[in-house]
Protein backbone atom coordinates (compact mmCIF):
# COMPACT_ATOMS: atom_id res chain seq x y z
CA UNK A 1 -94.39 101.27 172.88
CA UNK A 2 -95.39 104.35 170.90
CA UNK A 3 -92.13 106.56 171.00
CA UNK A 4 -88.73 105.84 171.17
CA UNK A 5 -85.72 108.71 171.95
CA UNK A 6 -81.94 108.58 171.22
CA UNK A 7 -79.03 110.42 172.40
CA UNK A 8 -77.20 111.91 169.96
CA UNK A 9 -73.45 112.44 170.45
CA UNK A 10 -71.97 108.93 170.50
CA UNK A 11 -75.18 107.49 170.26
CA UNK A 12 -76.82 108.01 166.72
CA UNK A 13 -73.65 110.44 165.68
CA UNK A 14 -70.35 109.32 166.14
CA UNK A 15 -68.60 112.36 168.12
CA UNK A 16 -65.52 110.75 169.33
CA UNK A 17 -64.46 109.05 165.93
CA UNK A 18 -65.16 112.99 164.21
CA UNK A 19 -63.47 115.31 167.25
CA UNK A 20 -60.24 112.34 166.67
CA UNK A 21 -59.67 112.94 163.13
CA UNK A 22 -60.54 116.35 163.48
CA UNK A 23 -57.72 116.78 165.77
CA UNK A 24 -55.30 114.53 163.98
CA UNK A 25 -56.04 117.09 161.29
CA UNK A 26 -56.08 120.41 162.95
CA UNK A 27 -52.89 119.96 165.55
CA UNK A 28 -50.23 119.84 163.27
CA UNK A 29 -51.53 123.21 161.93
CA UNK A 30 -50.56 124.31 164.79
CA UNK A 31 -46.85 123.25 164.50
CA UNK A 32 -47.13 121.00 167.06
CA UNK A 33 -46.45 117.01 166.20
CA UNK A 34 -49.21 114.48 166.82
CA UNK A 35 -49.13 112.64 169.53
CA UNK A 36 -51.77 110.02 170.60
CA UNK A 37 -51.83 111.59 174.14
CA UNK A 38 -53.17 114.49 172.95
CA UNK A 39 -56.48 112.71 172.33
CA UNK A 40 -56.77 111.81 176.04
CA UNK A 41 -55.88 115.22 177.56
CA UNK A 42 -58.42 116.89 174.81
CA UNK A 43 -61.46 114.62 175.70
CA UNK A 44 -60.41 115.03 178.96
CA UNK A 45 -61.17 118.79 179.11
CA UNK A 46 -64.05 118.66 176.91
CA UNK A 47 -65.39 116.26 179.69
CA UNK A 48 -64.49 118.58 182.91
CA UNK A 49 -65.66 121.70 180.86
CA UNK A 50 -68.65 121.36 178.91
CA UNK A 51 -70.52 120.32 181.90
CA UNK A 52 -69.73 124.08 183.18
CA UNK A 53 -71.90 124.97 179.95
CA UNK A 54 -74.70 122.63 180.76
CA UNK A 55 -74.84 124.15 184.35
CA UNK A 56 -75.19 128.17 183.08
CA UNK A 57 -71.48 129.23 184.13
CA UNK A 58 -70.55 129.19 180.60
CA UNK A 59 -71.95 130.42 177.51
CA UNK A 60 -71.36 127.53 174.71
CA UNK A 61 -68.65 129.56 173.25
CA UNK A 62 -67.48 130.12 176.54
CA UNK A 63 -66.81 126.66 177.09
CA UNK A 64 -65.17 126.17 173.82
CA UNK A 65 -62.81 129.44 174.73
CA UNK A 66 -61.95 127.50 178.16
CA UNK A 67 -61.14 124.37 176.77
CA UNK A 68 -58.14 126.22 174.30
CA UNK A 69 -57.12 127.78 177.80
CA UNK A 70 -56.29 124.49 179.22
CA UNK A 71 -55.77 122.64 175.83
CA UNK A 72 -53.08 125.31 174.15
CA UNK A 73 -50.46 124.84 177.46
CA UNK A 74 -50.27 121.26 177.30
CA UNK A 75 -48.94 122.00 173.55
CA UNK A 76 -46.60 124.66 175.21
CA UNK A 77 -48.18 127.12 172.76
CA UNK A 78 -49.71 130.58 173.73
CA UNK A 79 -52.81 131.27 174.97
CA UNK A 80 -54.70 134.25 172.77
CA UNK A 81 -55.59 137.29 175.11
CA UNK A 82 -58.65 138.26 173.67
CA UNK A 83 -62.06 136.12 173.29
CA UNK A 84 -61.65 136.98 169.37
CA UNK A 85 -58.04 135.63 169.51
CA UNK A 86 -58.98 132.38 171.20
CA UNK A 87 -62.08 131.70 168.49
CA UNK A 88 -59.90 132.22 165.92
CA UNK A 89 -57.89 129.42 166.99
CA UNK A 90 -61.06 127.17 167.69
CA UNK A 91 -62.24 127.71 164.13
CA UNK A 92 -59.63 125.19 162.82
CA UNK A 93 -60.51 123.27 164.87
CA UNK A 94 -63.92 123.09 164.44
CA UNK A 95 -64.68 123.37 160.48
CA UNK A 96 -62.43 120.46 160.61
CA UNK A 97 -64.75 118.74 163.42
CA UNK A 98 -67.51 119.56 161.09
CA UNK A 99 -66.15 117.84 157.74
CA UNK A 100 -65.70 114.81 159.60
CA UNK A 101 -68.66 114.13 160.47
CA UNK A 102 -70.36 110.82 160.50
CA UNK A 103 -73.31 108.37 161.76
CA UNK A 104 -72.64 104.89 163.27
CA UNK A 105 -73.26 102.43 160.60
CA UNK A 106 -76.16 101.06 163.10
CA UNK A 107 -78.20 104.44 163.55
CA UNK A 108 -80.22 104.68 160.42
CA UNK A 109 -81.29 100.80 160.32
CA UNK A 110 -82.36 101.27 163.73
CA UNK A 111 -83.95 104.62 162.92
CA UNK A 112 -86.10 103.13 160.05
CA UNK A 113 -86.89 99.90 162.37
CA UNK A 114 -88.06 102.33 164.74
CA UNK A 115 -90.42 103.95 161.67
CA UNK A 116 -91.72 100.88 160.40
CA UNK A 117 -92.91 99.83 163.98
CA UNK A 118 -95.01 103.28 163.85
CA UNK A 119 -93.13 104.49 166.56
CA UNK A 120 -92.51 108.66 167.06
CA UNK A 121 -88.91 109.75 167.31
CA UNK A 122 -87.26 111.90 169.25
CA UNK A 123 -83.68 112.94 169.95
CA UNK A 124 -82.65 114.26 173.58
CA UNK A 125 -79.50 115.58 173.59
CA UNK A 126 -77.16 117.78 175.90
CA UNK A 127 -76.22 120.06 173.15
CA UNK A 128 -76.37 123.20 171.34
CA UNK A 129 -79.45 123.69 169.12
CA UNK A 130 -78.16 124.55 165.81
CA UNK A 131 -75.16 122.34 165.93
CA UNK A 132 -77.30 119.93 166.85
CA UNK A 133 -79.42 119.70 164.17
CA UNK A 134 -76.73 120.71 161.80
CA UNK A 135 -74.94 117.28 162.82
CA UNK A 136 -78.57 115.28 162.01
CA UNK A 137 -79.06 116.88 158.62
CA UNK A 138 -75.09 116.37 157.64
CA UNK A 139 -75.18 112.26 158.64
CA UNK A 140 -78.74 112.28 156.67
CA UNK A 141 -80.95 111.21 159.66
CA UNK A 142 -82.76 114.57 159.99
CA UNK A 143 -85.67 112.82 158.08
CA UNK A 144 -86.31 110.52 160.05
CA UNK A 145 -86.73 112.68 163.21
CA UNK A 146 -89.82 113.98 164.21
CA UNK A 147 -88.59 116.12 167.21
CA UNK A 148 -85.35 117.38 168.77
CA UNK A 149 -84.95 118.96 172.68
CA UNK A 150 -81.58 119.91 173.32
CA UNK A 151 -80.42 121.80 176.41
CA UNK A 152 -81.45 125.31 175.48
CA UNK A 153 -84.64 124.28 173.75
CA UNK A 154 -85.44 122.68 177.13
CA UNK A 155 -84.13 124.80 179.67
CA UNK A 156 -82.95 121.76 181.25
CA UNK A 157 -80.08 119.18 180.95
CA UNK A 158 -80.51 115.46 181.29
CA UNK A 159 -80.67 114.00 183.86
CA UNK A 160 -83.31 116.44 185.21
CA UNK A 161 -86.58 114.56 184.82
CA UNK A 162 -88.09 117.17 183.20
CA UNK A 163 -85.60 116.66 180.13
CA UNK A 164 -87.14 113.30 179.54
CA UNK A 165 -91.26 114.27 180.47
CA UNK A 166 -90.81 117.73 178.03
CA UNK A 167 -89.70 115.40 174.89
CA UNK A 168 -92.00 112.59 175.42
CA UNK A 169 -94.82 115.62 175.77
CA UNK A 170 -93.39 116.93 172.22
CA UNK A 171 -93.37 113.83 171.01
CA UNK A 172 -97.09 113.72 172.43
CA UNK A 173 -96.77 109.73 174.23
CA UNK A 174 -96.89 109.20 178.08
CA UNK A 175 -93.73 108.34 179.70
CA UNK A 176 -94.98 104.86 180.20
CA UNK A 177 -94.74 104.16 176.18
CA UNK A 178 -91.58 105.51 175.49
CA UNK A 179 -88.02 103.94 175.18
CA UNK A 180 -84.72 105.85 175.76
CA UNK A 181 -81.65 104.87 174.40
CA UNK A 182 -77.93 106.27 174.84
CA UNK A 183 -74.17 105.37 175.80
CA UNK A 184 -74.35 107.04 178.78
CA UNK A 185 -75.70 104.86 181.72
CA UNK A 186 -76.19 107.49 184.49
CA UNK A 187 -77.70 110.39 181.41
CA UNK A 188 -79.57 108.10 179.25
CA UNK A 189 -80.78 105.21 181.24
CA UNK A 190 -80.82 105.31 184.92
CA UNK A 191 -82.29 109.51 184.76
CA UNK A 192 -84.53 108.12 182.70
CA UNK A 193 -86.03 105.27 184.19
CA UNK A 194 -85.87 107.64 187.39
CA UNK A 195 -88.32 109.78 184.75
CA UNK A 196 -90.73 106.84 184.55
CA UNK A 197 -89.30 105.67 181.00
CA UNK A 198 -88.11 102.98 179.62
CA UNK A 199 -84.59 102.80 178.87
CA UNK A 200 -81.68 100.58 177.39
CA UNK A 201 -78.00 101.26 177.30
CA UNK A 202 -76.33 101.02 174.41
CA UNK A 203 -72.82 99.59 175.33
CA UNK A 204 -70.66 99.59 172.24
CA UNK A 205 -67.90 98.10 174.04
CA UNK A 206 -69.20 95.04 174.47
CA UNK A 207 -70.78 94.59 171.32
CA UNK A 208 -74.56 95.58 171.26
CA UNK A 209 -75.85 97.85 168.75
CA UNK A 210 -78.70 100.13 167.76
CA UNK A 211 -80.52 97.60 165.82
CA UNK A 212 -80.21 95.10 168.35
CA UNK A 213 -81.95 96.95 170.82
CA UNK A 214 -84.28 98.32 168.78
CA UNK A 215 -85.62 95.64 167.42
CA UNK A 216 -85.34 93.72 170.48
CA UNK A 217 -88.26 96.06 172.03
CA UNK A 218 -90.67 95.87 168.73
């Protein structure tokens, strides 16, 4: 093994534990009253629209606009009429999303196991370049990176193999040598084995962790 790559969001930065207390924050701004089902129906529509972004139908902001389009009725509140309007709206949202932050308590052991093995490391991540690497510098892990492909650095999306052969020939390794590992089974394991990588799938739920699989591979 000579390189190993993470996924970011929910992977090395904890996204859904920093969009819930953003929200828990932000809603009642709104004069709305929490609810816990909010939580559902916003993931929900971050999960049916962002993909729309990943595909070219939306710009990034463009998604963000469409998800207040279908978030802001289930609140029963209005929907702004202009684009300006409806970012507006999404800025409480997100300055909130960005003070909360955070990095599993497992990504920078695994990070420096990773470094002490002599191992390049990469990030491949479905996401927006700058807020990207904004979230890798806030959690503190940005040092330890030595390259990061995202979506519009790449021109590509995971799974399309050439997502996974473009950041292993960044991180200048073969295929062959290189580890993936992510939360998402079908993104960040099975595309890319399918890429001719290794991969491991970092299942939270039932109790593995970054370190463990990390340090399983050294």
């Amino acid at each position: 093994m000579k390189a190993i790559v993470f996924d970011l969001d929910d992977t090395l930065f904890d996204h859904t534990a920093s969009a819930s207390r953003a929200l828990r924050s932000w809603v009642p701004t709104l004069g709305v009253t929490w609810s816990d089902d909010l939580l559902g129906r916003w993931f929900a529509i971050e999960d049916a629209v962002y993909p729309e972004w990943l595909a070219g139908r939306l710009t990034h902001q463009g998604q963000r606009r469409q998800r207040l389009r279908e978030f802001l009725p289930f609140l029963e509140l209005p929907v702004p009429a202009t684009e300006a309007g409806l970012d507006e709206v999404f800025t409480g949202y997100l300055d909130r999303y960005r003070a909360c932050w955070i990095a599993f308590e497992d990504a920078r052991p695994a990070l420096e196991v990773a470094r002490s093995n002599g191992w390049r490391i990469g990030v491949l991540t479905n996401g927006s370049t700058v807020q990207q690497h904004a979230k890798l510098t806030a959690i503190g892990l940005a040092e330890l990176v030595d390259v990061v492909c995202t979506t519009e650095t790449l021109g590509c999306s995971k799974p399309d193999p050439r997502a996974y052969l473009d950041t292993c020939e960044a991180l200048g390794v073969d295929p062959v040598d290189t580890l993936m590992i992510g939360d998402n089974l079908d993104l960040d394991v099975l595309g890319a084995r399918a890429a001719g990588l290794s991969a491991e799938h970092l299942d939270r739920a039932a109790g593995v962790t970054l370190a463990q699989l990390v340090r399983s591979t050294s």
